[in-house]
Structure formats: structure tokens, C-alpha cells
N, C-alpha and C. Protein backbone atom coordinates (compact mmCIF):
# COMPACT_ATOMS: atom_id res chain seq x y z
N UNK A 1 -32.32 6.19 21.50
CA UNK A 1 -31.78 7.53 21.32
C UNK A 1 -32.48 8.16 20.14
N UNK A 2 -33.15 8.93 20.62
CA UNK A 2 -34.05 10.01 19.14
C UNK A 2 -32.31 11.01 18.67
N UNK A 3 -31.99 10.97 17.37
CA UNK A 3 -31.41 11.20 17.04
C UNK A 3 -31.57 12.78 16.24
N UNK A 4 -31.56 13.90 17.05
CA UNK A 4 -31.94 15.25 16.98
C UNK A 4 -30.44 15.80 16.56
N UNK A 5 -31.10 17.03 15.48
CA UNK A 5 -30.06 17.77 14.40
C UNK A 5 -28.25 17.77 15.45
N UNK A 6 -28.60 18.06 16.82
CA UNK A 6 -26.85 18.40 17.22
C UNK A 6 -26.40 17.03 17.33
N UNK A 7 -27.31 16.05 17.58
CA UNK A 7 -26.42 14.64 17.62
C UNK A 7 -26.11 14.35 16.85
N UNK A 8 -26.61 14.32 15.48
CA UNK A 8 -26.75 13.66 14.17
C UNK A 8 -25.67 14.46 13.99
N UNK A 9 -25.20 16.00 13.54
CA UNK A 9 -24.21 16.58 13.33
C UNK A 9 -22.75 15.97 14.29
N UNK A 10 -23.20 15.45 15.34
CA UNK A 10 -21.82 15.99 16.07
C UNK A 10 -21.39 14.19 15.73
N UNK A 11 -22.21 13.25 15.63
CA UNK A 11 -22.10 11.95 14.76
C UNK A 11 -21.82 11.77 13.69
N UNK A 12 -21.74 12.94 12.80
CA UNK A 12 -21.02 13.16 11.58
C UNK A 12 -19.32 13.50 11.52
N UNK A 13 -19.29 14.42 12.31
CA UNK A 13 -18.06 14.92 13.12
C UNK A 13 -17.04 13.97 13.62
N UNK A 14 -17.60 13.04 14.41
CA UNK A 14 -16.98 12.16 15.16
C UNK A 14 -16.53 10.99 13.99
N UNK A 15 -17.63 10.24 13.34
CA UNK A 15 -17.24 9.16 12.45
C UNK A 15 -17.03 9.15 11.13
N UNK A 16 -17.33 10.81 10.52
CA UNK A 16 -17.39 10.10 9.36
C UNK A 16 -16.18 10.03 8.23
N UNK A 17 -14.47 10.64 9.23
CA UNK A 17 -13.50 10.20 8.38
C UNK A 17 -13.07 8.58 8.73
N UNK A 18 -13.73 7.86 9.61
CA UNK A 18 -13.18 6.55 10.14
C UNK A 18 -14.11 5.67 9.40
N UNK A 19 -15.66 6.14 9.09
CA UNK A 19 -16.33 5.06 8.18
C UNK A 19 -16.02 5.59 6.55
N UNK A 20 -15.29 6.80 6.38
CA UNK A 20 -14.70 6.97 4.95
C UNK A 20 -13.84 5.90 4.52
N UNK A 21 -12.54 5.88 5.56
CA UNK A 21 -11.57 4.73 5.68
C UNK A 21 -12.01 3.70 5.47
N UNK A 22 -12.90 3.49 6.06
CA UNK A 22 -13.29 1.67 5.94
C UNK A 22 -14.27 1.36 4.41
N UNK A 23 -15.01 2.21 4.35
CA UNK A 23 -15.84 2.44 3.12
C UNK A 23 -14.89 2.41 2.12
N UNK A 24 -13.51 2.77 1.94
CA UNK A 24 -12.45 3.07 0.71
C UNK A 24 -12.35 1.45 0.84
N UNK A 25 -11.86 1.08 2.11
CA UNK A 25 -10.98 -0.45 2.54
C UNK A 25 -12.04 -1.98 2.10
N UNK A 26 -13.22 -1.02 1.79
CA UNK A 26 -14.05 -2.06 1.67
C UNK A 26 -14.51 -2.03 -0.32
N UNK A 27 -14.43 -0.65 -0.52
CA UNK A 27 -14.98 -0.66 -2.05
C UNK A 27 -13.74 -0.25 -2.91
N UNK A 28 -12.60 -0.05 -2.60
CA UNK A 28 -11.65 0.55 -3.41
C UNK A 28 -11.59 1.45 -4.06
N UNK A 29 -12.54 2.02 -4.21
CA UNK A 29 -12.82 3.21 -5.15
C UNK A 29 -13.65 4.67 -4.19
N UNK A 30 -12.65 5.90 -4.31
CA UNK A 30 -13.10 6.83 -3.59
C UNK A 30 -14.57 7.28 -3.84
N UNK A 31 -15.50 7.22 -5.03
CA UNK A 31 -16.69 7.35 -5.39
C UNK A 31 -17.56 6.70 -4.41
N UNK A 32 -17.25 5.12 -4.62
CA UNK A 32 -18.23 4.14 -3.56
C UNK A 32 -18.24 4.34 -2.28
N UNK A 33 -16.88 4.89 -1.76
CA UNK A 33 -16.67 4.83 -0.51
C UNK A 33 -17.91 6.11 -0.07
N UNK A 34 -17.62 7.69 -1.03
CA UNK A 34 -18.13 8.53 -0.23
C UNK A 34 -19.64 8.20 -0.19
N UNK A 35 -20.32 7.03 -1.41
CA UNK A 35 -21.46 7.18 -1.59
C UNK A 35 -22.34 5.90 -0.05
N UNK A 36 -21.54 4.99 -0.24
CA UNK A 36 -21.02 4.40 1.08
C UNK A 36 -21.81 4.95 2.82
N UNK A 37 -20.73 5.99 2.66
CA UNK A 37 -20.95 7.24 3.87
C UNK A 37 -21.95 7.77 3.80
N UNK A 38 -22.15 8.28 2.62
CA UNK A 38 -23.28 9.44 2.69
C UNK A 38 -24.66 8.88 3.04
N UNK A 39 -24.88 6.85 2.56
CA UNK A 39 -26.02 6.12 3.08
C UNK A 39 -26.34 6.05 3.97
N UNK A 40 -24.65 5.76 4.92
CA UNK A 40 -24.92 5.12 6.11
C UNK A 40 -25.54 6.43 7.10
N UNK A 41 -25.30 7.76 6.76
CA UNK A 41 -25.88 9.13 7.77
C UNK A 41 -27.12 9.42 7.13
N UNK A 42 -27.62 9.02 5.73
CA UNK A 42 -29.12 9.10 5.12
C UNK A 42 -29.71 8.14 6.57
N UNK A 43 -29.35 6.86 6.16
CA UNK A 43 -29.98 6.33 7.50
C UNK A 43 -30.18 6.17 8.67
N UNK A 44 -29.07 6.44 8.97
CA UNK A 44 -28.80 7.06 10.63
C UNK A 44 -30.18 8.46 10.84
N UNK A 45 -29.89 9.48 9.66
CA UNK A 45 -31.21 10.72 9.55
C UNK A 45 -32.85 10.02 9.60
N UNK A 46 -32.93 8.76 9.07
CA UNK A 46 -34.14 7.79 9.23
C UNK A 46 -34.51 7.51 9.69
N UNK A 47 -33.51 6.68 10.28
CA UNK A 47 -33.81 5.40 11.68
C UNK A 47 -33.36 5.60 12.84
N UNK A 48 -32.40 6.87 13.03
CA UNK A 48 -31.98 6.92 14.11
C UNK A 48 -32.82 6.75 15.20
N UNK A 49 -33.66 6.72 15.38
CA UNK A 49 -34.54 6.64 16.81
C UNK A 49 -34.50 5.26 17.30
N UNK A 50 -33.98 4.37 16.21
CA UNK A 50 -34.15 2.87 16.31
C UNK A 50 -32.65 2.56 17.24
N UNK A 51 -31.92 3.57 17.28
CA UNK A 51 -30.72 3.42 18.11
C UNK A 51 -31.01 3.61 19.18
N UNK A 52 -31.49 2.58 20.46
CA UNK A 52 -31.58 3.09 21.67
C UNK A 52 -30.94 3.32 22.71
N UNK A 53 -29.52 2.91 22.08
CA UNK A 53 -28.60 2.80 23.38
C UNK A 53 -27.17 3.50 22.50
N UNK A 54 -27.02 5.31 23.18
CA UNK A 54 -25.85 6.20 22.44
C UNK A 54 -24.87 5.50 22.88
N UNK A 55 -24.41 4.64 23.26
CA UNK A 55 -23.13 4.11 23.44
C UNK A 55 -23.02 3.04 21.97
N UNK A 56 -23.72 2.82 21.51
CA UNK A 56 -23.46 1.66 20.26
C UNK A 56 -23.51 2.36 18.91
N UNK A 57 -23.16 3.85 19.29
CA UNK A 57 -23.77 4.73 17.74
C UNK A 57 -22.37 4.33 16.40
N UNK A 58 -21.74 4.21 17.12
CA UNK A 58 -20.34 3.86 16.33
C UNK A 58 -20.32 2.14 15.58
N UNK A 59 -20.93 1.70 16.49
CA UNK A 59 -21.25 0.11 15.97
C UNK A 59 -22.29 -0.06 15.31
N UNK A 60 -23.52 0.85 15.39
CA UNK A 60 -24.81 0.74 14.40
C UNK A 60 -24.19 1.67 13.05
N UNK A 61 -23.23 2.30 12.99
CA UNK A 61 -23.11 3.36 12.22
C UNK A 61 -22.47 2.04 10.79
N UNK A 62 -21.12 1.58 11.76
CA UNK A 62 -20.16 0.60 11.17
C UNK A 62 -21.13 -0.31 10.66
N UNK A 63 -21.85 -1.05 11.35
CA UNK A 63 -22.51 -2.12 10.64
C UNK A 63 -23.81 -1.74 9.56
N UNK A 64 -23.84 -0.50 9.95
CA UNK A 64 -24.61 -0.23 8.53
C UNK A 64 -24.11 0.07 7.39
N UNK A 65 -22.63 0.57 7.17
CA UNK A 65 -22.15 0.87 6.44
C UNK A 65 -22.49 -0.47 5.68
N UNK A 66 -21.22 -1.23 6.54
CA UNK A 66 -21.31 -2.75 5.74
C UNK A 66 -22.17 -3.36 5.20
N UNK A 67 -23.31 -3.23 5.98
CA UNK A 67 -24.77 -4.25 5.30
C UNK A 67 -24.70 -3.45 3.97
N UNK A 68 -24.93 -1.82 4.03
CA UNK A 68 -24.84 -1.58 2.85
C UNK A 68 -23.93 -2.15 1.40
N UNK A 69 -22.65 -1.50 2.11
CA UNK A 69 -21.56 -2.07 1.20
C UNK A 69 -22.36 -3.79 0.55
N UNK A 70 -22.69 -4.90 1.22
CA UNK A 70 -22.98 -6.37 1.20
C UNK A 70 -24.04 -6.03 0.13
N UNK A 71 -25.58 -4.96 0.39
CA UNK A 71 -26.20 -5.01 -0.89
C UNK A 71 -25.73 -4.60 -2.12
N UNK A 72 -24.95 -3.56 -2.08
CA UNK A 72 -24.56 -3.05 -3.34
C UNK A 72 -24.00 -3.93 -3.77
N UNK A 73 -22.70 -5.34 -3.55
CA UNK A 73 -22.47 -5.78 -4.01
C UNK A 73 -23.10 -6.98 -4.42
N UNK A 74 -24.06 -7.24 -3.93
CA UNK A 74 -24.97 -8.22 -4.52
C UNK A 74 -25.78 -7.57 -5.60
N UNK A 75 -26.37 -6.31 -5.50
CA UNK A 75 -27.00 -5.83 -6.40
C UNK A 75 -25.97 -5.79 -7.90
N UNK A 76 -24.86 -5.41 -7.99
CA UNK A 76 -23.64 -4.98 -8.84
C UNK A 76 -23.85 -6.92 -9.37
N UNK A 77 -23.33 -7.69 -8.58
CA UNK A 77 -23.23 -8.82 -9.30
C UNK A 77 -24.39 -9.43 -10.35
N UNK A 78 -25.24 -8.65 -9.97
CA UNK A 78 -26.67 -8.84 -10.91
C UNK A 78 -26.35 -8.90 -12.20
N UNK A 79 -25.78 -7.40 -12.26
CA UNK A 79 -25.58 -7.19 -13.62
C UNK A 79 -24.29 -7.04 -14.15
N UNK A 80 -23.89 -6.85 -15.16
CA UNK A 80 -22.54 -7.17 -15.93
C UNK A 80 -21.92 -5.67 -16.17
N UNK A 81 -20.57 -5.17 -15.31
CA UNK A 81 -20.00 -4.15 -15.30
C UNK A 81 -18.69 -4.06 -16.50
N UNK A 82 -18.36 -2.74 -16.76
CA UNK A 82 -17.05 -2.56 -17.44
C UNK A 82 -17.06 -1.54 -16.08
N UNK A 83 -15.72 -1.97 -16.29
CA UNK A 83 -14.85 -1.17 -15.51
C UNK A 83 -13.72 -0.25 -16.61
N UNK A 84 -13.13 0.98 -16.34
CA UNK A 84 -12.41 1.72 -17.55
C UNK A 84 -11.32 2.05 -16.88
N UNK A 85 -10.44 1.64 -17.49
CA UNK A 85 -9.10 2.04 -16.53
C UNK A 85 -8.14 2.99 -17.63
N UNK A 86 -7.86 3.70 -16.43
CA UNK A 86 -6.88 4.86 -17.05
C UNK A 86 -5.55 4.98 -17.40
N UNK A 87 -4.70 4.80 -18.25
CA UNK A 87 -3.43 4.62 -17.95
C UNK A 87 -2.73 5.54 -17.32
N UNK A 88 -1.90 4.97 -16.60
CA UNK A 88 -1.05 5.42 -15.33
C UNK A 88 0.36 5.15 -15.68
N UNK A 89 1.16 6.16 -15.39
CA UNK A 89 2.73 6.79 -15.49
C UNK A 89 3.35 5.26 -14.24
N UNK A 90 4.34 4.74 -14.59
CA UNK A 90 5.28 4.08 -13.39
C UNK A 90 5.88 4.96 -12.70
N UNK A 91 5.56 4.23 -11.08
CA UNK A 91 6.14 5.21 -10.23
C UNK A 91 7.50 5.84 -10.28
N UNK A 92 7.75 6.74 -9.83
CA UNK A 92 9.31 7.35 -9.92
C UNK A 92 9.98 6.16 -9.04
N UNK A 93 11.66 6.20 -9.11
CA UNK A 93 12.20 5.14 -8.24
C UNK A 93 12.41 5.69 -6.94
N UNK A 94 12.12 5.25 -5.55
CA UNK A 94 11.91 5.53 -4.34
C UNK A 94 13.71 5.68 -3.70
N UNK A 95 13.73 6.88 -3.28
CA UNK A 95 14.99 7.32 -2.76
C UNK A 95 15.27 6.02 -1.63
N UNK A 96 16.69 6.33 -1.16
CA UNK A 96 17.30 4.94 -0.04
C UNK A 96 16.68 4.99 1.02
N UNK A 97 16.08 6.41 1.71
CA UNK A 97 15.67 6.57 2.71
C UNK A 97 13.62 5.61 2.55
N UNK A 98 13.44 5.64 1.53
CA UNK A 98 12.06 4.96 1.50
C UNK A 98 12.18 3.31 1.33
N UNK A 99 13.13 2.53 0.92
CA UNK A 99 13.81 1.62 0.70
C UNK A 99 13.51 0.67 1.79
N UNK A 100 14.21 1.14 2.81
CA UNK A 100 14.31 0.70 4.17
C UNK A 100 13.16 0.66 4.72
N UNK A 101 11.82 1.00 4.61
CA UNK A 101 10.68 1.09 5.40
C UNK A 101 9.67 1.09 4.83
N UNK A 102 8.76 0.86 5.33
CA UNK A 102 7.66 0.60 4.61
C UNK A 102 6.35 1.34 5.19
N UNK A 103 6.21 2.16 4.01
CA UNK A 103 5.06 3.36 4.87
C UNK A 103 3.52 3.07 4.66
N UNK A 104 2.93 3.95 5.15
CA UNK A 104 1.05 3.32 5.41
C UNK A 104 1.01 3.51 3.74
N UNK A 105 1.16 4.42 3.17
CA UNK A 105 0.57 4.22 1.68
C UNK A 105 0.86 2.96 1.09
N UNK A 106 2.06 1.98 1.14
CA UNK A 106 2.21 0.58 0.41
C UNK A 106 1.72 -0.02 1.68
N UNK A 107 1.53 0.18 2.81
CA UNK A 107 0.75 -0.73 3.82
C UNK A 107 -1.21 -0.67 3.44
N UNK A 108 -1.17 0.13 3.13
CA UNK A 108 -2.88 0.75 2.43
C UNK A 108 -2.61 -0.01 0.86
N UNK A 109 -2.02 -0.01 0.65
CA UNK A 109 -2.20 -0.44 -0.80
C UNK A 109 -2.08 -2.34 -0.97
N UNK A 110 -1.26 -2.90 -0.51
CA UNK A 110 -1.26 -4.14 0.12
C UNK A 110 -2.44 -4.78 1.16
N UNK A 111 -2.99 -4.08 1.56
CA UNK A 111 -4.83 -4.17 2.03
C UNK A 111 -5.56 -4.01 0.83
N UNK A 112 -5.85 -3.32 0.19
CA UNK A 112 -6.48 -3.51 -0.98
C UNK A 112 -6.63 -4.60 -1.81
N UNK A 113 -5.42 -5.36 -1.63
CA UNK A 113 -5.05 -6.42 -2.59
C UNK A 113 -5.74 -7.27 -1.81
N UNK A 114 -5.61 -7.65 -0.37
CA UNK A 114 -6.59 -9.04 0.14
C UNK A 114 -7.86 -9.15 -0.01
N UNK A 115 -8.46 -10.12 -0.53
CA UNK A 115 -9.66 -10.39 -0.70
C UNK A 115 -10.56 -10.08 0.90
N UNK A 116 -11.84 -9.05 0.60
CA UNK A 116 -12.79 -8.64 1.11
C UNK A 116 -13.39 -9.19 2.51
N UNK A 117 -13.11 -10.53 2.68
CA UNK A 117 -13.29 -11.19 3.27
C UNK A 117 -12.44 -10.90 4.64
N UNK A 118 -10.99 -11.03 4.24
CA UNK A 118 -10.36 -10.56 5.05
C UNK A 118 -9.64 -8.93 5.57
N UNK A 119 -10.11 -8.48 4.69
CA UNK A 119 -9.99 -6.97 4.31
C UNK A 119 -10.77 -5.93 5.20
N UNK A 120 -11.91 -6.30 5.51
CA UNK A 120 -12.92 -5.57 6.12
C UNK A 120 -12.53 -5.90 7.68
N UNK A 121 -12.09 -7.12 8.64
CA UNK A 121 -11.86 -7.08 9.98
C UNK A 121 -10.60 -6.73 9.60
N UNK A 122 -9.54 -6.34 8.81
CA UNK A 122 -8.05 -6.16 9.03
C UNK A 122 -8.52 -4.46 9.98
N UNK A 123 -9.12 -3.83 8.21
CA UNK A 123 -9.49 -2.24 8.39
C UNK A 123 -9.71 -2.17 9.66
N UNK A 124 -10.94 -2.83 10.25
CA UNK A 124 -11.85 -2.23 11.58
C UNK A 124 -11.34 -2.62 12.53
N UNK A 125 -10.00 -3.80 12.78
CA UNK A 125 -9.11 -3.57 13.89
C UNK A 125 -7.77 -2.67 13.48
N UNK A 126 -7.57 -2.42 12.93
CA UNK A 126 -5.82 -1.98 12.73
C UNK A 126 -6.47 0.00 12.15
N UNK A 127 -7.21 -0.08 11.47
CA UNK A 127 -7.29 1.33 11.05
C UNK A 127 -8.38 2.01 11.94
N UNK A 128 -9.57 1.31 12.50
CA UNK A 128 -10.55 2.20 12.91
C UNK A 128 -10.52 1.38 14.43
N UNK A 129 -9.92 0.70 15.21
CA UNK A 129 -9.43 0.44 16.35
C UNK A 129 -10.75 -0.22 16.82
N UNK A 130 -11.24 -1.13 16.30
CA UNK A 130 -12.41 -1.84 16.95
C UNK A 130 -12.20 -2.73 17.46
N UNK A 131 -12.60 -3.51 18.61
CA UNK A 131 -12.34 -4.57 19.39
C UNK A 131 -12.85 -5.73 18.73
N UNK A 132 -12.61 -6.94 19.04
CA UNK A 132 -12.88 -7.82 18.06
C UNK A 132 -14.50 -8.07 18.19
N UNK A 133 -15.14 -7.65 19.41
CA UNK A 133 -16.23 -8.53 19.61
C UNK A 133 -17.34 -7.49 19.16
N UNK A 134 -16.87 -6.13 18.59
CA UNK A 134 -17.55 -4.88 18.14
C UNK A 134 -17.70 -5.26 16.27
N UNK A 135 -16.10 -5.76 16.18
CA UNK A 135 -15.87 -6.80 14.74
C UNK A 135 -16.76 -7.45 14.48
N UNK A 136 -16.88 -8.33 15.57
CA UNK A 136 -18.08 -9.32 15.47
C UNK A 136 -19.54 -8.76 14.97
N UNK A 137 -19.86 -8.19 15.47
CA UNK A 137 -21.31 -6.87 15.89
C UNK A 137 -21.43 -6.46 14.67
N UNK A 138 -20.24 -5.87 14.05
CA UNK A 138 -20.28 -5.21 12.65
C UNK A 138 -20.48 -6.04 11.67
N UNK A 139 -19.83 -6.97 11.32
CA UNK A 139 -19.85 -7.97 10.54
C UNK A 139 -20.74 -8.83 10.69
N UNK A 140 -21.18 -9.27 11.94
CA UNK A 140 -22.50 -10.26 11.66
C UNK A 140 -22.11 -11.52 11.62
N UNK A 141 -20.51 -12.01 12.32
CA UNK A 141 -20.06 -13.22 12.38
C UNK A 141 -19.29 -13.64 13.89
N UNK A 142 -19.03 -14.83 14.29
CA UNK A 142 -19.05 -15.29 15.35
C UNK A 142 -17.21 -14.88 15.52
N UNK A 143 -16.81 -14.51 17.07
CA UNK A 143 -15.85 -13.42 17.59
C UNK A 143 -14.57 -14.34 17.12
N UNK A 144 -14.83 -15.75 17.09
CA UNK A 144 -14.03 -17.12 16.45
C UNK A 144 -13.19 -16.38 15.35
N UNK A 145 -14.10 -16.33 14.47
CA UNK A 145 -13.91 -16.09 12.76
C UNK A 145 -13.38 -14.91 12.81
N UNK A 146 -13.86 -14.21 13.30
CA UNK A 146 -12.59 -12.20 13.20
C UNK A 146 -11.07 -12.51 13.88
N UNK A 147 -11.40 -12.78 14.64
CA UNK A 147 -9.59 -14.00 14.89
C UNK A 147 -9.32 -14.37 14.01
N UNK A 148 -9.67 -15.89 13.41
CA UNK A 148 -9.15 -16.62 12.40
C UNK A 148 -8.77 -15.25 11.13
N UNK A 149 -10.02 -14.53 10.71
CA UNK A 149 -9.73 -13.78 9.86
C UNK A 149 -8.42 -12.61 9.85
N UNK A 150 -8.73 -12.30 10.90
CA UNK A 150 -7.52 -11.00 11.00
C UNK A 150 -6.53 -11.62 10.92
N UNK A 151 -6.08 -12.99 11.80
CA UNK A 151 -5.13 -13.86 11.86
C UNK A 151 -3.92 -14.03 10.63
N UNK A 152 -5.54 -14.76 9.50
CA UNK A 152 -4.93 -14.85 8.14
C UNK A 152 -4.63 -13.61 7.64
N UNK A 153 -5.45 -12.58 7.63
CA UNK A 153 -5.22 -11.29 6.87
C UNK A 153 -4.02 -11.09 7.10
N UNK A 154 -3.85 -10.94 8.10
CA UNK A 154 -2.16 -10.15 8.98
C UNK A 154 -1.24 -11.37 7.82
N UNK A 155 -0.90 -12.60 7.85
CA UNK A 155 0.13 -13.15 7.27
C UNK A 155 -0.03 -13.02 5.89
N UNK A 156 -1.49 -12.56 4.82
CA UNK A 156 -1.43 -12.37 3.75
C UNK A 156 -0.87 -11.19 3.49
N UNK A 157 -0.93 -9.87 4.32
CA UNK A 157 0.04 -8.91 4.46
C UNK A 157 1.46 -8.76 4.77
N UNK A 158 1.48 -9.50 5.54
CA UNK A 158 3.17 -9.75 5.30
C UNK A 158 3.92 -10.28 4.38
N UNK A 159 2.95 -10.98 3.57
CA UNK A 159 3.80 -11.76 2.52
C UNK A 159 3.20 -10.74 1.02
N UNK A 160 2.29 -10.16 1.15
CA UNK A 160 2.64 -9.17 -0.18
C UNK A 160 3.19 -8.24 0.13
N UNK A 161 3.77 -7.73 1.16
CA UNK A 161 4.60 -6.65 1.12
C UNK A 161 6.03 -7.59 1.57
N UNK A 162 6.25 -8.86 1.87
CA UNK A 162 7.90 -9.06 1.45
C UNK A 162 8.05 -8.80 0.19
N UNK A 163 6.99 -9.80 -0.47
CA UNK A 163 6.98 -9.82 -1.87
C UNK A 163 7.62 -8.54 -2.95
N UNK A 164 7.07 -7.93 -2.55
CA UNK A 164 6.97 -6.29 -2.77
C UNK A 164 8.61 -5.71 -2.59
N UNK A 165 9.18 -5.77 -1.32
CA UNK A 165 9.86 -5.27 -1.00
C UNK A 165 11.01 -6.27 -2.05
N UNK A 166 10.73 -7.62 -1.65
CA UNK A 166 11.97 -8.42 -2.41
C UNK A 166 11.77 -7.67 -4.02
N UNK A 167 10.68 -7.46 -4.61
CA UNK A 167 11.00 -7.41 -6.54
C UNK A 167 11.52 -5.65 -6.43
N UNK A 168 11.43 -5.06 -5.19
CA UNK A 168 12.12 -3.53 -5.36
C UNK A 168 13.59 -3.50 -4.58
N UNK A 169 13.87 -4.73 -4.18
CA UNK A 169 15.68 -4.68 -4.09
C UNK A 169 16.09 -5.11 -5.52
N UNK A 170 15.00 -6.44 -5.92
CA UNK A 170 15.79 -6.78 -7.03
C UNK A 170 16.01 -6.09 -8.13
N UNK A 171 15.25 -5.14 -8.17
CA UNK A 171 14.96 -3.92 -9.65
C UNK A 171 16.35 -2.89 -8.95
N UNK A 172 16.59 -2.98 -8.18
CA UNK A 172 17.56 -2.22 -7.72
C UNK A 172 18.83 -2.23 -7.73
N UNK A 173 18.90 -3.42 -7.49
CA UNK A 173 20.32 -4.54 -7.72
C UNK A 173 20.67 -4.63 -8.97
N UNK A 174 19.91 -4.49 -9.99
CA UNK A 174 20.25 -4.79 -10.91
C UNK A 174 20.73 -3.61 -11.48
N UNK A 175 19.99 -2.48 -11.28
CA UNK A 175 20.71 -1.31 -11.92
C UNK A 175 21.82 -0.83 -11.83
């Protein structure tokens, strides 16, 4: 597929709030993510011709993100970062009606917390609806391991958000 200005646009259109998502799910930080994105359509503007088959534009798109994401973080481990953190206000206390349920923002935020490993097939099945064997494709690992992985991911999520939920009855109870 020669990748000409209306495709490339309308391939921007189509993916690029779903590889934003995954780009956040993968770097945590809204900076990396957009810079992330903005690689993976530099290259797509490059190489696109190297895509020969428009049915896989979503899977060459995804797996480039990632390879990217994989150098930067090898490149980053090179060298020795500070990170600067800002202080932040404690949340207000969550009315009864939020109590009871548990919404995508502490479900997004409890993804963050699992290590990368399992973090990246949670995102690309549960947030950007990829099949496992597209998982596979993206990631660059056998259809086995995105099972096993999502598998584990899913029960490391359930247990930081009991977690979660149990220390916000108990802060509650007590008051």
C-alpha cells in the first residue's frame, strides 16, 4: 500500500486516539505518549509503502508504536534520569454513590501500576480491542504468552483494586 496524503490523513483519523491510549498505558506520562504517536505517523509518512497489505495498517501502526516505545526505553536506561515530582493535594472523599463502583479512571489508574510487561497486552485487549493473535503481531511474542500475560494481568488487577477498595471502606469506617 503506497501510503498517499488521504490515506495517511484518514489513518490518522481512525487510530490515533487508540495508539494515544496505549502510548499513555505504555509510558505513563502524557508527553511520551503524544511523542510516542507523533513517531509512529513520522513513520508510517516514511515507510508507508512498506505496508503492503491495507488490512494490517492498524497492526503495523500498533507494533510500531511499541518497537518504538522498547527503544526509547532502552535508550533512557543508558543514562541516569531525575524524575521531578510535583506535589499533589489528597483526593477529596468520594461521595456513597462512587463507593459502590468502580469507575475506568481507578480502573486506568490500577493499569498503570502493573508492571509493563503485563500492561501493554492488558491495554491492547481490553482498551484498544485487539485479538490476541494481532497481540501477538504487536508485541513480537508467541499467542501462548498474551494468554498467560493478560491472564496474570487481569488477577493483578483485581487484587489492586480490592486492595484499594478495602483501605477506602476502612478510611471510612473509621470516620
Amino acid at each position: 500500500m503506497n501510503v498517499d496524503e488521504s490515506d495517511y490523513e484518514w489513518l490518522v483519523e481512525m487510530y490515533y486516539a487508540s495508539l494515544y491510549r496505549f502510548a499513555l498505558s505504555l509510558s505513563r506520562h502524557e508527553q511520551h505518549a503524544s511523542d510516542l504517536v507523533q513517531e509512529t505517523f513520522c513513520r508510517l509518512a516514511a515507510k508507508g509503502q512498506q505496508l503492503r497489505d491495507p488490512s494490517k495498517a492498524k497492526t503495523w501502526l500498533f507494533t510500531t508504536l511499541y518497537r518504538e516505545f522498547l527503544r526509547n526505553r532502552r535508550e533512557e536506561s543508558r543514562f541516569d534520569s531525575i524524575e521531578v515530582i510535583s506535589g499533589r493535594d489528597e483526593p477529596s472523599a468520594p461521595d456513597t454513590a462512587v463507593q459502590n463502583r468502580i469507575d475506568g479512571a481507578q480502573a486506568k489508574d490500577a493499569l498503570m501500576q502493573i508492571d509493563e510487561l503485563y500492561r501493554a497486552p492488558l491495554a491492547l485487549f481490553y482498551l484498544e480491542e485487539h485479538s490476541y493473535v494481532q497481540i501477538a503481531e504487536i508485541l513480537g511474542i508467541p499467542i501462548g504468552t498474551v494468554m498467560s500475560r493478560i491472564s496474570r494481568g487481569r488477577e493483578m488487577l483485581r487484587k489492586l483494586l480490592a486492595d484499594k477498595a478495602e483501605t477506602i471502606l476502612t478510611r471510612y469506617a473509621k470516620a
